[in-house]
C-alpha atoms as a PDB file:
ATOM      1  CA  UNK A   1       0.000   0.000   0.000  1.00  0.00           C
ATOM      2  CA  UNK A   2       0.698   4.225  -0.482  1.00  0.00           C
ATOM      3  CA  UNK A   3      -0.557   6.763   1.260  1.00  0.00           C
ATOM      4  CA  UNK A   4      -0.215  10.043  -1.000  1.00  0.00           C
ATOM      5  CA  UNK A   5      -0.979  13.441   0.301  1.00  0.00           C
ATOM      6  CA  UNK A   6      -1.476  16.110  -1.645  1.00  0.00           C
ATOM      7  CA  UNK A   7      -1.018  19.987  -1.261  1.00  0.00           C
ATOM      8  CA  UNK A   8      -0.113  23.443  -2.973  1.00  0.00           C
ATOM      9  CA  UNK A   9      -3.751  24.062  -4.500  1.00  0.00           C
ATOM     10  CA  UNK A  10      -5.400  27.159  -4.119  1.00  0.00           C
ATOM     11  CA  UNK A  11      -6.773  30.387  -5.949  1.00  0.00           C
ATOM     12  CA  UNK A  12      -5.120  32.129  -8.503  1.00  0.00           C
ATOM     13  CA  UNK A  13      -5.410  34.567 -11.474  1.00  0.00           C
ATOM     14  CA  UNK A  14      -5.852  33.791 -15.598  1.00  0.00           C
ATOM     15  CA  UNK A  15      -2.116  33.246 -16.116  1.00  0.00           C
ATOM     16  CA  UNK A  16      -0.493  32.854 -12.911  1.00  0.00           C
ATOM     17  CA  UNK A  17       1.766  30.001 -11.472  1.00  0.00           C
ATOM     18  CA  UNK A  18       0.638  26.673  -8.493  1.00  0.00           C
ATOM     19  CA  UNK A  19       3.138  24.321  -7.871  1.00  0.00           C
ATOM     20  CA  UNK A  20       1.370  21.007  -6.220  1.00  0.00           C
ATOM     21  CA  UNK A  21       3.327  18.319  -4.483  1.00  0.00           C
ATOM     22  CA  UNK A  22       2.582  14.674  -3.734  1.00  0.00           C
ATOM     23  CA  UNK A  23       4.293  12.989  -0.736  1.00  0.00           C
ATOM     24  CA  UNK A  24       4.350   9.277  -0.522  1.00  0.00           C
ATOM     25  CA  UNK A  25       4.723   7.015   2.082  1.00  0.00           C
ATOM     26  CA  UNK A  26       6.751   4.379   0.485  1.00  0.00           C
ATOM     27  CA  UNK A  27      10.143   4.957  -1.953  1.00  0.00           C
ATOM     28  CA  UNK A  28       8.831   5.837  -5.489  1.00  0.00           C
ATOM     29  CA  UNK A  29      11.394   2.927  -6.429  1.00  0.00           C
ATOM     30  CA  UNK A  30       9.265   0.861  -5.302  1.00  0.00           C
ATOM     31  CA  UNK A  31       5.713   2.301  -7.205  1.00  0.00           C
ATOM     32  CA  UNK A  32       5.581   1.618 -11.361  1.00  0.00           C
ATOM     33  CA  UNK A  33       4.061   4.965 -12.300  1.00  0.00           C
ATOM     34  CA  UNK A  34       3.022   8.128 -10.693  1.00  0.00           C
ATOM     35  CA  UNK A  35       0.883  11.061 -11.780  1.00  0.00           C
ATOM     36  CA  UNK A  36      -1.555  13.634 -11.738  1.00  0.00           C
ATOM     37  CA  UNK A  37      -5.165  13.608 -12.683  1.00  0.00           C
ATOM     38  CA  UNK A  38      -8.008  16.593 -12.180  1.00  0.00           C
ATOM     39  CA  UNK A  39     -11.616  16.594 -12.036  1.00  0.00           C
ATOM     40  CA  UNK A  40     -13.754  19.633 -12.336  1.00  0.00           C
ATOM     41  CA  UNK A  41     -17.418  19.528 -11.451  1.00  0.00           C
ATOM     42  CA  UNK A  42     -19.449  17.161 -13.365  1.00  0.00           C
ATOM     43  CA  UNK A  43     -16.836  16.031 -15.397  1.00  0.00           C
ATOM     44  CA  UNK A  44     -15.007  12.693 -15.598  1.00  0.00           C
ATOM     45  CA  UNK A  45     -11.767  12.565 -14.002  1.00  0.00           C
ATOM     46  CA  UNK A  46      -9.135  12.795 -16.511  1.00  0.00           C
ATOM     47  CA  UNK A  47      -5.045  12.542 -16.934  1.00  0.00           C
ATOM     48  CA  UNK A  48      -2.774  15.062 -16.308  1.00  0.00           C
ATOM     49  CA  UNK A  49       0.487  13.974 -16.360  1.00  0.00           C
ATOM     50  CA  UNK A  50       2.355  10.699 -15.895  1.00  0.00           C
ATOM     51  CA  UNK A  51       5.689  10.063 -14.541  1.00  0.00           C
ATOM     52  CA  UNK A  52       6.812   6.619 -15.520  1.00  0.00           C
ATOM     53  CA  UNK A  53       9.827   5.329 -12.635  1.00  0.00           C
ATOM     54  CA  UNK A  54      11.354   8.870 -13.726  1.00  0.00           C
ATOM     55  CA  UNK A  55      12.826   7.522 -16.879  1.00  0.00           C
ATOM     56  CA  UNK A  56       9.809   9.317 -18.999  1.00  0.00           C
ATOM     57  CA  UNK A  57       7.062  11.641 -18.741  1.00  0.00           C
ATOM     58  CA  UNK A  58       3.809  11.861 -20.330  1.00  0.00           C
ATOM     59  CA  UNK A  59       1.322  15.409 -20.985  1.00  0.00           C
ATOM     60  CA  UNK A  60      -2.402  15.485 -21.617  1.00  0.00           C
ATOM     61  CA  UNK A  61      -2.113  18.033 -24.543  1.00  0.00           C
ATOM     62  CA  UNK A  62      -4.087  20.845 -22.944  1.00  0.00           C
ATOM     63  CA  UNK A  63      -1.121  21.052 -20.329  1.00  0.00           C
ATOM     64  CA  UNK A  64       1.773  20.691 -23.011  1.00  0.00           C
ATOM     65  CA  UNK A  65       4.393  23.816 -22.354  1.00  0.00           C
ATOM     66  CA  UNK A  66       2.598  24.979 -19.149  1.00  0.00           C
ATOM     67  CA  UNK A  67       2.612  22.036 -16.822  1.00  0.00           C
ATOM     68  CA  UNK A  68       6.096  20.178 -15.601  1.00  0.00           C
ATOM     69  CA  UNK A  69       6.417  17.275 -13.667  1.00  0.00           C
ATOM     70  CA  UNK A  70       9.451  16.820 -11.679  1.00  0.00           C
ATOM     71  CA  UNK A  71      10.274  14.557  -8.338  1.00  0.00           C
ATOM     72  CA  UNK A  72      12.508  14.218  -5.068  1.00  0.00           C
ATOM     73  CA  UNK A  73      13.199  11.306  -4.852  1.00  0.00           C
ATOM     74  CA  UNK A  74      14.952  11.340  -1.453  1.00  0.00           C
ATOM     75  CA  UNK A  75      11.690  12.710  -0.110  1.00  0.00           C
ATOM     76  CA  UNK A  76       9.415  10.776  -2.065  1.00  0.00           C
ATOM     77  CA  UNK A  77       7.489  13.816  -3.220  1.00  0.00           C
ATOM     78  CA  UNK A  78       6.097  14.384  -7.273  1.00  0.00           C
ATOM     79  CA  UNK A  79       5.780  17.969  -7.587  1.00  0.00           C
ATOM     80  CA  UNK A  80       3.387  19.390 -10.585  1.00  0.00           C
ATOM     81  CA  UNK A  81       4.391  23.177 -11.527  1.00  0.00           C
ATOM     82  CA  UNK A  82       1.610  24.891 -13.267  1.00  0.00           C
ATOM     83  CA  UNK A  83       2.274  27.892 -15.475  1.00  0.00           C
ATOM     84  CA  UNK A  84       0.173  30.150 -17.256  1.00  0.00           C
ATOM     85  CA  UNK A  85      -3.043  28.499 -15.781  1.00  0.00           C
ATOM     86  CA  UNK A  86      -6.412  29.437 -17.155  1.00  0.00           C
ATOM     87  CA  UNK A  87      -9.953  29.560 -15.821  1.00  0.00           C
ATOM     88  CA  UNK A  88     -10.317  25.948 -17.781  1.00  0.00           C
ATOM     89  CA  UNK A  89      -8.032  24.511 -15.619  1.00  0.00           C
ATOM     90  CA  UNK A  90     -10.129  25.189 -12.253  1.00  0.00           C
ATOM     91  CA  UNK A  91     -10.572  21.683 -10.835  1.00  0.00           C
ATOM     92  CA  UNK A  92      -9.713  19.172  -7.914  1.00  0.00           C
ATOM     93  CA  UNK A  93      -6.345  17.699  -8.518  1.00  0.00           C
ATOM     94  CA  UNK A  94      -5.315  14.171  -7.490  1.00  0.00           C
ATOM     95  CA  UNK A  95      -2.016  11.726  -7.437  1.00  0.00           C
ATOM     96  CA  UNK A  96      -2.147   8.745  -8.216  1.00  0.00           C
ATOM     97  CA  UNK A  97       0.162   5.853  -7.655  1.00  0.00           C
ATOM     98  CA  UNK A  98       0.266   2.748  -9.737  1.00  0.00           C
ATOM     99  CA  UNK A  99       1.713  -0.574  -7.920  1.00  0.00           C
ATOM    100  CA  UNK A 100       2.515  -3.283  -9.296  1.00  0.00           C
ATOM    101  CA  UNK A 101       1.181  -6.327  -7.346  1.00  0.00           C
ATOM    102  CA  UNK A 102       0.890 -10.272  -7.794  1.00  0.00           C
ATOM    103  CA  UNK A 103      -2.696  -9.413  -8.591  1.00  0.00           C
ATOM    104  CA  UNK A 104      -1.932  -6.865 -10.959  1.00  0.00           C
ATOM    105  CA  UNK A 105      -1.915  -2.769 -11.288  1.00  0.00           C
ATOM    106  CA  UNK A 106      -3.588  -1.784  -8.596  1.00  0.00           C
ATOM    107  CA  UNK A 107      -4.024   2.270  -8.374  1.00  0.00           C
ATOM    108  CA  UNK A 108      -3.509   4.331  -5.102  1.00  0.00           C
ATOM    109  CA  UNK A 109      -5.112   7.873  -4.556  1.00  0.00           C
ATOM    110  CA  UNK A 110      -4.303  11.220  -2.482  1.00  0.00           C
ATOM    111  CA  UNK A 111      -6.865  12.828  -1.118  1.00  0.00           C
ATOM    112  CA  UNK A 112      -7.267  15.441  -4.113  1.00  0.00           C
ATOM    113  CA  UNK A 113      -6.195  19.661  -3.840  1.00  0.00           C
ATOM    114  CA  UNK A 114      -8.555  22.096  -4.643  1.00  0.00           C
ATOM    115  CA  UNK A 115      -7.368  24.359  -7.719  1.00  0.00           C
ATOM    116  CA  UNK A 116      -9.248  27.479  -8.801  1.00  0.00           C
ATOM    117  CA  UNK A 117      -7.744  29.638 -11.447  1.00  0.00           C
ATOM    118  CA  UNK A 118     -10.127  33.201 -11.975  1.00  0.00           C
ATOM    119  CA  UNK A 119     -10.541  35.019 -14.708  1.00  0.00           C
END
């Protein structure tokens, strides 16, 4: 099992900057993939970013050149930078850890950070 916290959300303007960090309880050696998803209200949760055992990185295109994934891993913490955010980006963000187990991928989630970008 992984406990993930999240924090770093909060309320900004059209075009500022949020940089959100995930802390894990376990070494991220020891997880297959990380990453960030978002929900806003009454829509689906969908993917953010992926970090795959740090070796590669994968954007959702409508965060492509404004959204940067980056870890510690000596403090097991994911960090997700957010630059130029816009009001489209307002939504509850959430890590997610992927472990690999005997039964298979089994997914692990934080408890989600509120993001609100005005216009």
């Amino acid at each position: 099992q992984v406990q993930l916290v999240e924090s770093g959300g909060g309320l900004v303007q059209a075009g500022g900057s949020l940089r959100l960090s995930c802390a894990a309880s376990r070494s991220f050696f020891t997880i297959n993939t990380m990453g960030w998803y978002r929900q806003a209200p009454g829509k689906q949760r969908e993917l953010v970013a992926v970090d795959i055992r740090g070796a590669a990185r994968n954007y959702a295109d409508f965060v492509k050149g404004r959204f940067t994934v980056s870890r510690d891993n000596a403090k097991n913490t994911m960090y997700l930078q957010m630059n130029n955010l816009k009001p489209e980006d307002t939504a509850v963000y959430y890590c997610n850890a992927a472990l690999r187990t005997l039964a298979g991928i089994v997914d692990y989630w934080g408890q989600g950070t509120q993001v609100t970008v005005s216009s």
